[in-house]
N, C-alpha and C. Protein backbone atom coordinates (compact mmCIF):
# COMPACT_ATOMS: atom_id res chain seq x y z
N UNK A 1 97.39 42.35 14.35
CA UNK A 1 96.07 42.94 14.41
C UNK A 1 95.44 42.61 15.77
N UNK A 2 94.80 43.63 16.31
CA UNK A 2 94.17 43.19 17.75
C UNK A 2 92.69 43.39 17.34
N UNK A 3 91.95 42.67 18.24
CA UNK A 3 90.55 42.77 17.98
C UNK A 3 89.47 43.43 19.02
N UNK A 4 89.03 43.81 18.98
CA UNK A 4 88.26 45.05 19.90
C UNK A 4 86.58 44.58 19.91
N UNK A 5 85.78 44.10 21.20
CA UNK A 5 84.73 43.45 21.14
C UNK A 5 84.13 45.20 21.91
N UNK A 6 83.18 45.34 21.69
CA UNK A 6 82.11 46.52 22.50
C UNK A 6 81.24 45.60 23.17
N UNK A 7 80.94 46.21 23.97
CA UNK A 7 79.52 46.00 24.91
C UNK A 7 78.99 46.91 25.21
N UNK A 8 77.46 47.11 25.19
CA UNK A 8 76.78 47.83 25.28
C UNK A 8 75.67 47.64 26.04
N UNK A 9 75.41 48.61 27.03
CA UNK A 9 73.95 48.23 27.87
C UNK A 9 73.37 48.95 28.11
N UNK A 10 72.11 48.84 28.80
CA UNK A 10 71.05 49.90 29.35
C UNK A 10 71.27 50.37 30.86
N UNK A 11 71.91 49.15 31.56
CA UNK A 11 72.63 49.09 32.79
C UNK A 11 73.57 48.61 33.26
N UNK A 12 74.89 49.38 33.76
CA UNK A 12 76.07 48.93 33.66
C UNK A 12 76.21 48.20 34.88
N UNK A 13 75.63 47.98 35.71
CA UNK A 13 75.66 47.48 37.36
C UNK A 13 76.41 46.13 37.46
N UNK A 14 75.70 44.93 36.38
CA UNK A 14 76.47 43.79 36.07
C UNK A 14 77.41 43.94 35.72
N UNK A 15 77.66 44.31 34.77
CA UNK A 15 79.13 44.31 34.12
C UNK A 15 80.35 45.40 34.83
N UNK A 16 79.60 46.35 35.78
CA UNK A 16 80.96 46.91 36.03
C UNK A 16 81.41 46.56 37.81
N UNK A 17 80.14 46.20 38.45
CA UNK A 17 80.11 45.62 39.49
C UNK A 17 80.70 44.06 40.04
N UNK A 18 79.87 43.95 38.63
CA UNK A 18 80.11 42.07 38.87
C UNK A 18 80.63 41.61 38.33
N UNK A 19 81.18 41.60 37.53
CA UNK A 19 82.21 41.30 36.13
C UNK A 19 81.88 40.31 35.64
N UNK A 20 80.16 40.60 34.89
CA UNK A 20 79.22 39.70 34.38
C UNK A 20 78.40 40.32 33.02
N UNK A 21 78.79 39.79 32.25
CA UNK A 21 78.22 40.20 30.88
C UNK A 21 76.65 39.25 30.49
N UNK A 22 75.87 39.68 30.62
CA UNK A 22 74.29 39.30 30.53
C UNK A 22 73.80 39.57 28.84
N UNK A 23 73.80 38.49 28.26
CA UNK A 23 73.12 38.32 26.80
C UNK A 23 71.50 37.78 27.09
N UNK A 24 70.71 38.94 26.59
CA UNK A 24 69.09 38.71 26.86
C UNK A 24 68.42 37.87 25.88
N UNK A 25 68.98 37.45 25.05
CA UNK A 25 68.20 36.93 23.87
C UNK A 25 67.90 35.37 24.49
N UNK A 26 66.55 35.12 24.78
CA UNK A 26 66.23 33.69 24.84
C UNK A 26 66.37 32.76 23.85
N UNK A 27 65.72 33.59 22.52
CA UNK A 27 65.65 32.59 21.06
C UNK A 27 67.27 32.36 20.48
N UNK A 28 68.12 32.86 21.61
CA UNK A 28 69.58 32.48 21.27
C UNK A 28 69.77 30.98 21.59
N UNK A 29 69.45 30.56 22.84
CA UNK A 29 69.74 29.33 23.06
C UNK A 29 70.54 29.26 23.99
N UNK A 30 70.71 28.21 24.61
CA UNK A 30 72.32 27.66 25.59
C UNK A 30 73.70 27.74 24.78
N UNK A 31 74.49 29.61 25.11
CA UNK A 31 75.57 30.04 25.23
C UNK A 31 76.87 28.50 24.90
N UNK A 32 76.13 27.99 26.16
CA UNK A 32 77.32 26.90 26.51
C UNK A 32 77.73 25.30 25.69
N UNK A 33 76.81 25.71 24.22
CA UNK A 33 76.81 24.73 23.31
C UNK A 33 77.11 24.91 22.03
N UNK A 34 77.83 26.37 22.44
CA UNK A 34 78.33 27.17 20.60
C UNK A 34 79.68 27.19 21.10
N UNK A 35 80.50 26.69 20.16
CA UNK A 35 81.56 27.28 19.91
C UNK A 35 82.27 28.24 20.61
N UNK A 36 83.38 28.61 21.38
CA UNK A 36 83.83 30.20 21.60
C UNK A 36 84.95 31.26 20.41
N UNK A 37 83.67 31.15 19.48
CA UNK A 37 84.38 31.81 18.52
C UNK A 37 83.28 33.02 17.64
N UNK A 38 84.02 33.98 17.08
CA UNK A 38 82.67 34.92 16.43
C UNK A 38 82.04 34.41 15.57
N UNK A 39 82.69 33.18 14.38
CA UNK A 39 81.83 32.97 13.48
C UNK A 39 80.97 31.93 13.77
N UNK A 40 81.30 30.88 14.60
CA UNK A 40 80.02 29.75 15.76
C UNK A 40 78.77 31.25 15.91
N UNK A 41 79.23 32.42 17.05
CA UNK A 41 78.47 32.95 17.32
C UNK A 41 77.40 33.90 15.99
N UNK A 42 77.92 34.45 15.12
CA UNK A 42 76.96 34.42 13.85
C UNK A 42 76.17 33.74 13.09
N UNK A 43 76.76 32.64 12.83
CA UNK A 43 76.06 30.94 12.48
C UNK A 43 75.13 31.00 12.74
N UNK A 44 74.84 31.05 14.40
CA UNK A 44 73.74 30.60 14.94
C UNK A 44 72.75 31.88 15.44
């Protein structure tokens, strides 16, 4: 089974320029203290 992530934006400039994926949510928190996994990332 392969797994297939989407991304979606309003402006592709980062991500197709810079090869930088930008998550806007502040009330998410520091990225760099979850898990790198989908269900860490639902959890929280």
């Amino acid at each position: 089974m392969t797994n297939v992530w989407g991304i979606h934006t309003k402006d592709d400039y980062l991500f197709l320029k810079t090869n930088v994926i930008a998550i806007g949510w502040r009330e998410f928190g520091d990225l760099s203290k979850i898990k790198d996994n989908r269900d860490a990332f639902k959890e929280r």
